[in-house]
Structure formats: structure tokens, C-alpha cells
C-alpha atoms as a PDB file:
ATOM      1  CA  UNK A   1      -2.973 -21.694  10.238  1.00  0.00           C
ATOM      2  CA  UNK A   2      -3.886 -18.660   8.142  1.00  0.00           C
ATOM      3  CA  UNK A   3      -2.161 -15.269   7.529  1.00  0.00           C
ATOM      4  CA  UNK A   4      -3.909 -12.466   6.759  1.00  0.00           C
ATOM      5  CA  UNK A   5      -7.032 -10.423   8.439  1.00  0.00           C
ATOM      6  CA  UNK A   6     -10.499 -11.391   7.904  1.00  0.00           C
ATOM      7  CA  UNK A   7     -13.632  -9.233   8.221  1.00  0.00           C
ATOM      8  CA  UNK A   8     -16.433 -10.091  10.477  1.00  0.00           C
ATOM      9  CA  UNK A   9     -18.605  -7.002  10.729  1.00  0.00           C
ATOM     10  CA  UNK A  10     -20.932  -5.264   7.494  1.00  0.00           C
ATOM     11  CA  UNK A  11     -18.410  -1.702   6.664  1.00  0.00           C
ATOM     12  CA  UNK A  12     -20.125   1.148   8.132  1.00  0.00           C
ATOM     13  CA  UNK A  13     -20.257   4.453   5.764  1.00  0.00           C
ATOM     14  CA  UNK A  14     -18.850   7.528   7.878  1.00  0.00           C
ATOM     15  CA  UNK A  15     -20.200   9.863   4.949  1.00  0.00           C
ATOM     16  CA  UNK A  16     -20.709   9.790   1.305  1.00  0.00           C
ATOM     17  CA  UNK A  17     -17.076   9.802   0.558  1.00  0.00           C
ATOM     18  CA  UNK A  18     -15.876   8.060   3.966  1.00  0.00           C
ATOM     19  CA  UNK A  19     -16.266   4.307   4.584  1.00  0.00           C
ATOM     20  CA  UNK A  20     -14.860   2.231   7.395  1.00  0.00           C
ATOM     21  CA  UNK A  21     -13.799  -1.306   7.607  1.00  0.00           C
ATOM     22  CA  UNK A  22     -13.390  -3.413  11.061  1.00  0.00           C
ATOM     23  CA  UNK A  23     -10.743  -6.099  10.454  1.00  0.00           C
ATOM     24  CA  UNK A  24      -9.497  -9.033  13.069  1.00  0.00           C
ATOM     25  CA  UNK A  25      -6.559 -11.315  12.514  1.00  0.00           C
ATOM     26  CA  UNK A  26      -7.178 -14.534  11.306  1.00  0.00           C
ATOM     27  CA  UNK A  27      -4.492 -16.608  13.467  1.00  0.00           C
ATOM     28  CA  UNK A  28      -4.147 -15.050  16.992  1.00  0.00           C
ATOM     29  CA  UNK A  29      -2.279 -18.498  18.363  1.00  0.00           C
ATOM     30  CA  UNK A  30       0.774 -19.358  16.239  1.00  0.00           C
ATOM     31  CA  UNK A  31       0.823 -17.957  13.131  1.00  0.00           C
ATOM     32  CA  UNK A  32       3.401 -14.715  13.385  1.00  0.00           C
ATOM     33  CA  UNK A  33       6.519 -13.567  12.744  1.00  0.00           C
ATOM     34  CA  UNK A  34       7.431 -11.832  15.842  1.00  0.00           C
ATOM     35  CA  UNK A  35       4.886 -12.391  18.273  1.00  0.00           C
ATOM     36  CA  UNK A  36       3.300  -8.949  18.212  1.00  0.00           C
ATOM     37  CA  UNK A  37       0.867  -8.666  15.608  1.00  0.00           C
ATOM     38  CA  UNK A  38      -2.252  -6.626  15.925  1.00  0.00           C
ATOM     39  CA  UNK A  39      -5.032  -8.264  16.219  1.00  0.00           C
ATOM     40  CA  UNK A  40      -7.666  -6.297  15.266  1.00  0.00           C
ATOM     41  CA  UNK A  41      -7.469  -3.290  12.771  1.00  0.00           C
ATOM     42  CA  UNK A  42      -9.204   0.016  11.783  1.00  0.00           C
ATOM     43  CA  UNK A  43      -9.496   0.330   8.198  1.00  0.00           C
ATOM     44  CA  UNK A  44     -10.692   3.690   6.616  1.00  0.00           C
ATOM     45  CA  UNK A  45     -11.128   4.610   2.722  1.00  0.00           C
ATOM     46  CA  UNK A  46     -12.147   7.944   1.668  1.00  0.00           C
ATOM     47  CA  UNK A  47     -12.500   9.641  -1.242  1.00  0.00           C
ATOM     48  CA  UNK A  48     -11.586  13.281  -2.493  1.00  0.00           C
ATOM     49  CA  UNK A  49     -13.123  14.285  -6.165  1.00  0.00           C
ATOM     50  CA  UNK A  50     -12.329  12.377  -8.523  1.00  0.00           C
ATOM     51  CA  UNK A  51      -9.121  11.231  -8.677  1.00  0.00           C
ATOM     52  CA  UNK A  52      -7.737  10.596  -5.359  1.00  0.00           C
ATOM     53  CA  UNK A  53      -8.324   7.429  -2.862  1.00  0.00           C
ATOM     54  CA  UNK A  54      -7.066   7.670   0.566  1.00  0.00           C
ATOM     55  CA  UNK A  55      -6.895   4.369   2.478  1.00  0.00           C
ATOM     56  CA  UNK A  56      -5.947   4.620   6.203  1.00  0.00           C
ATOM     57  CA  UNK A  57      -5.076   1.135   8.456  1.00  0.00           C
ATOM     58  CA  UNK A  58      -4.704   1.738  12.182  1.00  0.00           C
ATOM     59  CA  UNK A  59      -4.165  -0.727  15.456  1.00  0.00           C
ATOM     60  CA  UNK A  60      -8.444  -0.141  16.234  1.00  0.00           C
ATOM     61  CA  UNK A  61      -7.401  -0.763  20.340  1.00  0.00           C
ATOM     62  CA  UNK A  62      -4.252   1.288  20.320  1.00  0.00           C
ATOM     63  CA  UNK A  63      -2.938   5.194  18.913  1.00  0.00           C
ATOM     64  CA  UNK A  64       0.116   4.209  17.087  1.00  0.00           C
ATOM     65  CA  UNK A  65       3.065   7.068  16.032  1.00  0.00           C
ATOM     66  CA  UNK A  66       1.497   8.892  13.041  1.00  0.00           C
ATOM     67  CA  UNK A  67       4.011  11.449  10.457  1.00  0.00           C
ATOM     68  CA  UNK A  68       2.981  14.845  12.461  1.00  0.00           C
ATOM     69  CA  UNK A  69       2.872  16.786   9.123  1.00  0.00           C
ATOM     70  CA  UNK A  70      -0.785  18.022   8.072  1.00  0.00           C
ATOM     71  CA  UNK A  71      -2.348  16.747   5.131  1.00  0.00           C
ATOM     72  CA  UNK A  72      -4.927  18.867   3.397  1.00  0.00           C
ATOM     73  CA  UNK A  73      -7.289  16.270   2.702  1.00  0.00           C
ATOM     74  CA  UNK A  74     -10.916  17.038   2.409  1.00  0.00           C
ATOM     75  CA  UNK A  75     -13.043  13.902   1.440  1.00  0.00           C
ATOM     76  CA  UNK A  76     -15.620  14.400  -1.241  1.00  0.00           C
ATOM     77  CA  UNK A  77     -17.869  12.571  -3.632  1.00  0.00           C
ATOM     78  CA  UNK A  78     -17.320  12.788  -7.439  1.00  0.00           C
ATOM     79  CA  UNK A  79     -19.777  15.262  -9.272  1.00  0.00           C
ATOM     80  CA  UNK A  80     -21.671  14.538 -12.454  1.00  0.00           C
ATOM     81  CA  UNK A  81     -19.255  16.426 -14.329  1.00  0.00           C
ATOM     82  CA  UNK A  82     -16.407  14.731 -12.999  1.00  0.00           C
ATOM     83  CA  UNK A  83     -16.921  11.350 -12.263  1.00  0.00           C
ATOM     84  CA  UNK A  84     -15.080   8.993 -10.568  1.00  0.00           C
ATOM     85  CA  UNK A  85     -11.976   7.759 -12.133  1.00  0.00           C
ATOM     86  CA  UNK A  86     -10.741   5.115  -9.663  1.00  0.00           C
ATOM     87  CA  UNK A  87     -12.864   2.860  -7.898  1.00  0.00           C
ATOM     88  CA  UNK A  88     -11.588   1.134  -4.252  1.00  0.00           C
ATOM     89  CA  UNK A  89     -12.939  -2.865  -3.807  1.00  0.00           C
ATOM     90  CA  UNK A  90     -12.311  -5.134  -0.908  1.00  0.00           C
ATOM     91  CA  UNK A  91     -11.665  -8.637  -1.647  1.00  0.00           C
ATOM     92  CA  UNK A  92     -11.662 -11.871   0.125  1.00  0.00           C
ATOM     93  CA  UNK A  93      -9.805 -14.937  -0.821  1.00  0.00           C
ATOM     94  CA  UNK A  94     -11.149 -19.012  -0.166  1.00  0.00           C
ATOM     95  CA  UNK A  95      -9.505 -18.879   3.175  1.00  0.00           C
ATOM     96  CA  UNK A  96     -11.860 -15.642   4.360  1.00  0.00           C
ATOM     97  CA  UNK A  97      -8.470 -13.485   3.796  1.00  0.00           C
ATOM     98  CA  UNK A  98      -9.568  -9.488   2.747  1.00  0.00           C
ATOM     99  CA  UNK A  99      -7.338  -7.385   0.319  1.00  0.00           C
ATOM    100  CA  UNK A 100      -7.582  -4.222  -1.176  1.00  0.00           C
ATOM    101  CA  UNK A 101      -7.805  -3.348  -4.619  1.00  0.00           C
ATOM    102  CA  UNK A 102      -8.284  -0.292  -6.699  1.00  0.00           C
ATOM    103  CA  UNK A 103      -9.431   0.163 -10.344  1.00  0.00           C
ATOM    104  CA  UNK A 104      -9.023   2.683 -13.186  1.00  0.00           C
ATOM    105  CA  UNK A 105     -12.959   2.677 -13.701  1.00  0.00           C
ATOM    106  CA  UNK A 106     -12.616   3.948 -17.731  1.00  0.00           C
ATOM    107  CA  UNK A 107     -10.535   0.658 -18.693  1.00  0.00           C
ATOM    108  CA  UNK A 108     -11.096  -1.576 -15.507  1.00  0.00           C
ATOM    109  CA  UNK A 109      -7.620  -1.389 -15.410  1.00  0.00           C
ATOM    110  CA  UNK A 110      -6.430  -3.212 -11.776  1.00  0.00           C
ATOM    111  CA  UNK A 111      -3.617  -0.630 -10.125  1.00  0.00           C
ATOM    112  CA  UNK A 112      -3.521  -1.487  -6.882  1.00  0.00           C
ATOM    113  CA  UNK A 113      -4.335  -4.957  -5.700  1.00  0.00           C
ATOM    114  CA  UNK A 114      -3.283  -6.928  -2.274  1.00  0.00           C
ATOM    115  CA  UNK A 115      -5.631 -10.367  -3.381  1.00  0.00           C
ATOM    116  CA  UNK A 116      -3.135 -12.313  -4.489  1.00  0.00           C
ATOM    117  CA  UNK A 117      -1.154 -11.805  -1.058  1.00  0.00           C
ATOM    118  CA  UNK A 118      -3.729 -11.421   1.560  1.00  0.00           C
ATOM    119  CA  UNK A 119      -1.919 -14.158   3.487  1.00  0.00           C
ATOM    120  CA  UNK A 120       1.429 -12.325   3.512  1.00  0.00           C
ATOM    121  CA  UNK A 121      -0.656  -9.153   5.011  1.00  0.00           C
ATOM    122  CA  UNK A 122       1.105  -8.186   7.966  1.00  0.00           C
ATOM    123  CA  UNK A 123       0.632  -5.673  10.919  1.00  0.00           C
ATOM    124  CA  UNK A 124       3.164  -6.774  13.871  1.00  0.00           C
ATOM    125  CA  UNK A 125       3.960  -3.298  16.093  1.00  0.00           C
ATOM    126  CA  UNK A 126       7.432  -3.081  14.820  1.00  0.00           C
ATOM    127  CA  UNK A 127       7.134  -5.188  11.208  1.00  0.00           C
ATOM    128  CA  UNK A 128       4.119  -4.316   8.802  1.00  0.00           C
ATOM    129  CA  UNK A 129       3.930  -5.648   5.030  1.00  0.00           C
ATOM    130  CA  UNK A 130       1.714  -5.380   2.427  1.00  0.00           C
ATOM    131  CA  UNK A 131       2.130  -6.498  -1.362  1.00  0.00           C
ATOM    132  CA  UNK A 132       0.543  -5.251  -4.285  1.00  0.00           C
ATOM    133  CA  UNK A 133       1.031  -6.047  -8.108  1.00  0.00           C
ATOM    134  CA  UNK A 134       0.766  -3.273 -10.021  1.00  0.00           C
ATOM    135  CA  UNK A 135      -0.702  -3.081 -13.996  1.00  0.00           C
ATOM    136  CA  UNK A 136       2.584  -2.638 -15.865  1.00  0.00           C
ATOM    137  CA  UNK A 137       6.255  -3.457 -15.586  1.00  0.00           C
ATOM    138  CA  UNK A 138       6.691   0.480 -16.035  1.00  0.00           C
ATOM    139  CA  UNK A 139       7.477   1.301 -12.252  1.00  0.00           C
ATOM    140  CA  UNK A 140       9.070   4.253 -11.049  1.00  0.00           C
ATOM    141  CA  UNK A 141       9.771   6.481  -8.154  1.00  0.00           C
ATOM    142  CA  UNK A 142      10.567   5.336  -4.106  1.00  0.00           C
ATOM    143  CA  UNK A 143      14.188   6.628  -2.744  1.00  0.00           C
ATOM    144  CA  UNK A 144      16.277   8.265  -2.125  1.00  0.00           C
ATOM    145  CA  UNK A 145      18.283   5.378  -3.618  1.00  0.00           C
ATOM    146  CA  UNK A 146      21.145   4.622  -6.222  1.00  0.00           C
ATOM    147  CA  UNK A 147      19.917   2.648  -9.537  1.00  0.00           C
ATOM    148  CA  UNK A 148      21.431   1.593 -12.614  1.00  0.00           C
ATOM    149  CA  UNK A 149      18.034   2.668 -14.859  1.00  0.00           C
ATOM    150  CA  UNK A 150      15.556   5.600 -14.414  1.00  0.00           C
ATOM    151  CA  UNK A 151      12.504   2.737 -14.722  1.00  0.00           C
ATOM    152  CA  UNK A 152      13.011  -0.019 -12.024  1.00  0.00           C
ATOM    153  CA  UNK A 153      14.458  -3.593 -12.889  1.00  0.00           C
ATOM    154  CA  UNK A 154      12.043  -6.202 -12.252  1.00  0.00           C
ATOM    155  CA  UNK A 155      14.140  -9.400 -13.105  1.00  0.00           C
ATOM    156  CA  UNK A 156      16.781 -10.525 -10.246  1.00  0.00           C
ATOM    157  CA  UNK A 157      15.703  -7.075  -8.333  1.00  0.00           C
ATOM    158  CA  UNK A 158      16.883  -5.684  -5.176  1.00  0.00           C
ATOM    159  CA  UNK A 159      15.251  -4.983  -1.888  1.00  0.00           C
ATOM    160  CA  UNK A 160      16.258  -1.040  -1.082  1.00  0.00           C
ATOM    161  CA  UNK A 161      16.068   0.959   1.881  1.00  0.00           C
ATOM    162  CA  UNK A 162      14.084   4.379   2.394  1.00  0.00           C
ATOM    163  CA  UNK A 163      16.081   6.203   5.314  1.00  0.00           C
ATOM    164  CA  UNK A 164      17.909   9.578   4.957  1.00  0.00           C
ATOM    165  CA  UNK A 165      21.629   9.411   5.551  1.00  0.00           C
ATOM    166  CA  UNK A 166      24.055  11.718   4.386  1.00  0.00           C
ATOM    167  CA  UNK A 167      26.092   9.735   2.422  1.00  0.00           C
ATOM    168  CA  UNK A 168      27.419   9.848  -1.614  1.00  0.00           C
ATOM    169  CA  UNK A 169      26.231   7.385  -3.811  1.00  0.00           C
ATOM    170  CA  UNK A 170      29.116   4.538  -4.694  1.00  0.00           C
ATOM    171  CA  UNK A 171      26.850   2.506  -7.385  1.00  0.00           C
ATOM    172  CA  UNK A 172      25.613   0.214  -5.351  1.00  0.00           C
ATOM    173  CA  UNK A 173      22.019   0.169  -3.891  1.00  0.00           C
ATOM    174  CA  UNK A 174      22.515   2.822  -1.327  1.00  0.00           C
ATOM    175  CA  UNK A 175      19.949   4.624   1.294  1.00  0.00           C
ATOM    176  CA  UNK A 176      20.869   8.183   0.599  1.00  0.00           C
ATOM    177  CA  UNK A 177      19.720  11.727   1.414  1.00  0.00           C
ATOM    178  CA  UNK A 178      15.799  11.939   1.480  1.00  0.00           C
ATOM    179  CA  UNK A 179      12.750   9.850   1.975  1.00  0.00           C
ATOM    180  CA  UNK A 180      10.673   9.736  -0.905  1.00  0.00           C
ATOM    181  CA  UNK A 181       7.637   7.329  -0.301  1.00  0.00           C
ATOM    182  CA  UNK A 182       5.968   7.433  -3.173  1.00  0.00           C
ATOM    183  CA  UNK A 183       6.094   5.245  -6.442  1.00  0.00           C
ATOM    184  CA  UNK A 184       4.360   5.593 -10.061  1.00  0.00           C
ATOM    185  CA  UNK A 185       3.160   3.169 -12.474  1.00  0.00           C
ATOM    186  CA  UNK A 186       2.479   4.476 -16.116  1.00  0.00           C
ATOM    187  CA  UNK A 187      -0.055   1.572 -17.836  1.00  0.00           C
ATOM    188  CA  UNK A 188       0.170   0.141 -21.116  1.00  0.00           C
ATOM    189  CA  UNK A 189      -2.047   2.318 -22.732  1.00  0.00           C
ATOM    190  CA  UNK A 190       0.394   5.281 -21.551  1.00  0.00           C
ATOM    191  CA  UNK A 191      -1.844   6.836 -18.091  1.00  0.00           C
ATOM    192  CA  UNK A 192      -0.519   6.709 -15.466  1.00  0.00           C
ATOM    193  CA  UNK A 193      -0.965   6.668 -11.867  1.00  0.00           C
ATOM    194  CA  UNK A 194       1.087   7.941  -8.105  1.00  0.00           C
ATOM    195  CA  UNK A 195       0.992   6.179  -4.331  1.00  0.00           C
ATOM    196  CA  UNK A 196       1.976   7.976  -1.310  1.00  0.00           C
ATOM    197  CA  UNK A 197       2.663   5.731   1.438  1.00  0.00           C
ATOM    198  CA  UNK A 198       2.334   8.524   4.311  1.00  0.00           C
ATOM    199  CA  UNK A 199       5.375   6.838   6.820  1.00  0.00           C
ATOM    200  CA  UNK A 200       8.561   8.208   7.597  1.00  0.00           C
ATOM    201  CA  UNK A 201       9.850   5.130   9.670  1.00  0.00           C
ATOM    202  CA  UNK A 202      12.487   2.978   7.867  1.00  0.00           C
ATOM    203  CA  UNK A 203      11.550   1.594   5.407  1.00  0.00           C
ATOM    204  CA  UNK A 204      12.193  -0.810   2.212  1.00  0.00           C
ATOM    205  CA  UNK A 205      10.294  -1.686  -0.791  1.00  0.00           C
ATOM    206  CA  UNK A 206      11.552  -3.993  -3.935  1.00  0.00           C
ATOM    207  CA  UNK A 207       9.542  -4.808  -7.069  1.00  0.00           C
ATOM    208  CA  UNK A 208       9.685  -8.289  -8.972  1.00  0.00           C
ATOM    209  CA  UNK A 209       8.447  -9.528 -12.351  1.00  0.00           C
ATOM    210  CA  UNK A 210       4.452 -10.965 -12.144  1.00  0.00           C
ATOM    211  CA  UNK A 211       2.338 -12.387 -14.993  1.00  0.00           C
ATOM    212  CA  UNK A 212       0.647 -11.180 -17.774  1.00  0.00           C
ATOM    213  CA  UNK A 213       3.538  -8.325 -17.818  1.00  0.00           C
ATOM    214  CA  UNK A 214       2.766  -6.887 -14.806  1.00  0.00           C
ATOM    215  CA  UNK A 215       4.403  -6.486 -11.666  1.00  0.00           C
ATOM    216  CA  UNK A 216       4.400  -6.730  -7.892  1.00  0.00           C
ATOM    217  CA  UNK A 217       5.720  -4.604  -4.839  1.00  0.00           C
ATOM    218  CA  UNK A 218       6.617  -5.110  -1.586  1.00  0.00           C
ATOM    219  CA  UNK A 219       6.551  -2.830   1.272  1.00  0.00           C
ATOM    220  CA  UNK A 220       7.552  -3.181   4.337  1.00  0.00           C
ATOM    221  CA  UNK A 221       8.256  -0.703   7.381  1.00  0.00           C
ATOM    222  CA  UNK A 222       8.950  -0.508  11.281  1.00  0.00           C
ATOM    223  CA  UNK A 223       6.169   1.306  12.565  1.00  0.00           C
ATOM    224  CA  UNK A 224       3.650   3.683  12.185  1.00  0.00           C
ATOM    225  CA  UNK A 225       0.939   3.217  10.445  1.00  0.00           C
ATOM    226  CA  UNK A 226      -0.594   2.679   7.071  1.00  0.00           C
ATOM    227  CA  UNK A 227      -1.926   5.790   5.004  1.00  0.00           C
END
């Protein structure tokens, strides 16, 4: 049977700068990992000026734990004078499977795409994962974690954990004070680009090597949500 989440309903627009997405599981007999996947999902992209893209993916039958730390987030449209400079798409694969991609709209430039890994989309109550390649093996950011090199190591990576704990770093691949969330990617044509992933769960994240000299993340966490 299929992975992945499928959408059966038109997107309904919220505002100018708010759209919302209904999504339902594709496999709801024997296709999961732990038995508690969530079948049907609330999935909200908004927009705030120019340069930022919020995407929020919620259980759309159930409130689920949430980081209780205000954003200031006030969705609005791109002016005239300052257009749009990233551009959110929803995809769907052969097998009906939706993913999420986002686009530097001045070079077309792909920084943020799920496609390739719709199948491997998962949203289980205590186990959700998402991969994304990313336009560049230039990857930084995520921790609080030990590494050998400031820019991440794609080939024969590791898989490292984000979850404070007060220990000293031995050289290894160690969890270690904070919880830092958020990764950058800095294109080939040197601009560069952040994601916040808005969870303070446990979590882990590794990157790997992908064609064309790109590369590709995955996240995974606990619980909570997506944002």
C-alpha cells in the first residue's frame, strides 16, 4: 500500500496571505510504522511580506502539544515594491502522494522540496518525519551538537540528536546544551536561505549527499506538531 497523505478537497484561501490545505492518509489499514498515524491532517501556509513562508501541519480531529512561546507572526501579502521572493507549491506524485515545495522566485531556485519523499511523509502521534532536499551541499546550522566541520558532512553522515543536556562535548556526535531547530542553506550562486522548525520535543535530523550537488534532510521528532 501507499505512504504518504493525499488531498481530496480544492484548498480553501483563509485570506490573501493565508491558505489552507485538508489532507487524509493514503493507507489507513496496514501501511504504518507504529500503528498510530493520523489520519487526516490540517495543513496551513501563510505568508508575511516578502520573504517569509510559514507552513503549519496539525492532527485536523485532535489539539496536539504546541511550543507555548508566542510568535509574532502577522501574515501579509507582498507589495508592489517588494515582491515576493519565495513562492510555496504543493505537489503530487503518480501514486496521488502531496509534498511541499518552496521556490526562490528570482532564479526558480527549489529550497525546500518534500516530492521526492512524499511516501516517507509521516505523522504517527509519537513519530513524525518529513524529508526535504535542499539546493546546495552548503548546509549549516541544527544543534546543539559536536561536529568535526563548521559546514555539515554529507558523505557517510550521522543522524544527531536535538535535546538539551548538560553535558561537555567529548568529539563524538553529542546532544549538548541547547535546542537549536533551525538549519541554513547558502545556494550556489552565494544567497542564502533559514528554516525554523517550531518543536521543542526530541528531536534528530541528519543530511546525506543527493544529485545534481544537492542535498537532502531528514527530520524526525516525537510529538508536537509541524510549524
Amino acid at each position: 500500500e501507499k505512504g504518504g497523505y493525499g488531498m481530496t478537497k480544492p484548498s480553501k484561501q483563509i485570506s490573501d496571505a493565508v491558505t489552507q490545505y485538508s489532507l487524509d492518509r493514503l493507507s489507513k489499514t496496514n501501511f504504518s510504522l507504529y500503528g498510530n498515524d493520523v489520519d487526516n491532517l490540517n495543513v496551513q501556509v501563510s505568508v508575511s511580506g516578502s520573504s517569509k513562508i510559514r507552513m503549519t501541519i496539525r492532527d485536523s480531529n485532535a489539539e496536539r502539544y504546541e511550543v507555548p512561546v508566542p510568535i509574532q507572526w502577522h501574515p501579509m501579502v507582498p507589495t508592489n515594491s517588494s515582491p515576493a521572493q519565495f513562492k510555496f507549491e504543493i505537489t503530487k506524485t503518480v501514486n496521488e502522494q502531496i509534498g511541499f515545495r518552496i521556490r526562490r522566485t528570482s532564479t526558480q531556485s527549489i529550497l525546500f522540496d518534500t516530492s521526492l519523499f512524499a511516501e516517507g511523509f509521516i505523522y504517527d502521534d509519537q513519530y513524525i518525519q518529513i524529508i526535504t532536499t535542499t539546493p546546495s551541499r552548503n548546509s549549516y546550522g541544527f544543534g546543539e551538537n559536536t561536529h568535526r566541520t563548521f559546514r555539515h558532512t554529507l558523505k557517510d553522515s550521522l543522524r544527531y540528536g536535538i535535546f538539551g543536556r548538560d553535558q561537555q562535548p567529548y568529539g563524538g556526535n553529542e546532544n549538548l546544551y541547547g535546542a537549536h531547530p533551525f538549519y541554513m542553506g547558502i545556494e550556489d550562486d552565494g544567497q542564502a536561505f533559514g528554516v525554523l522548525i517550531f518543536n521543542s520535543n526530541a528531536q534528530d535530523y541528519k543530511f546525506d549527499e543527493f544529485a545534481d550537488n544537492q542535498a537532502m534532510l531528514t527530520y524526525r521528532t516525537i510529538g508536537g506538531i509541524l510549524d
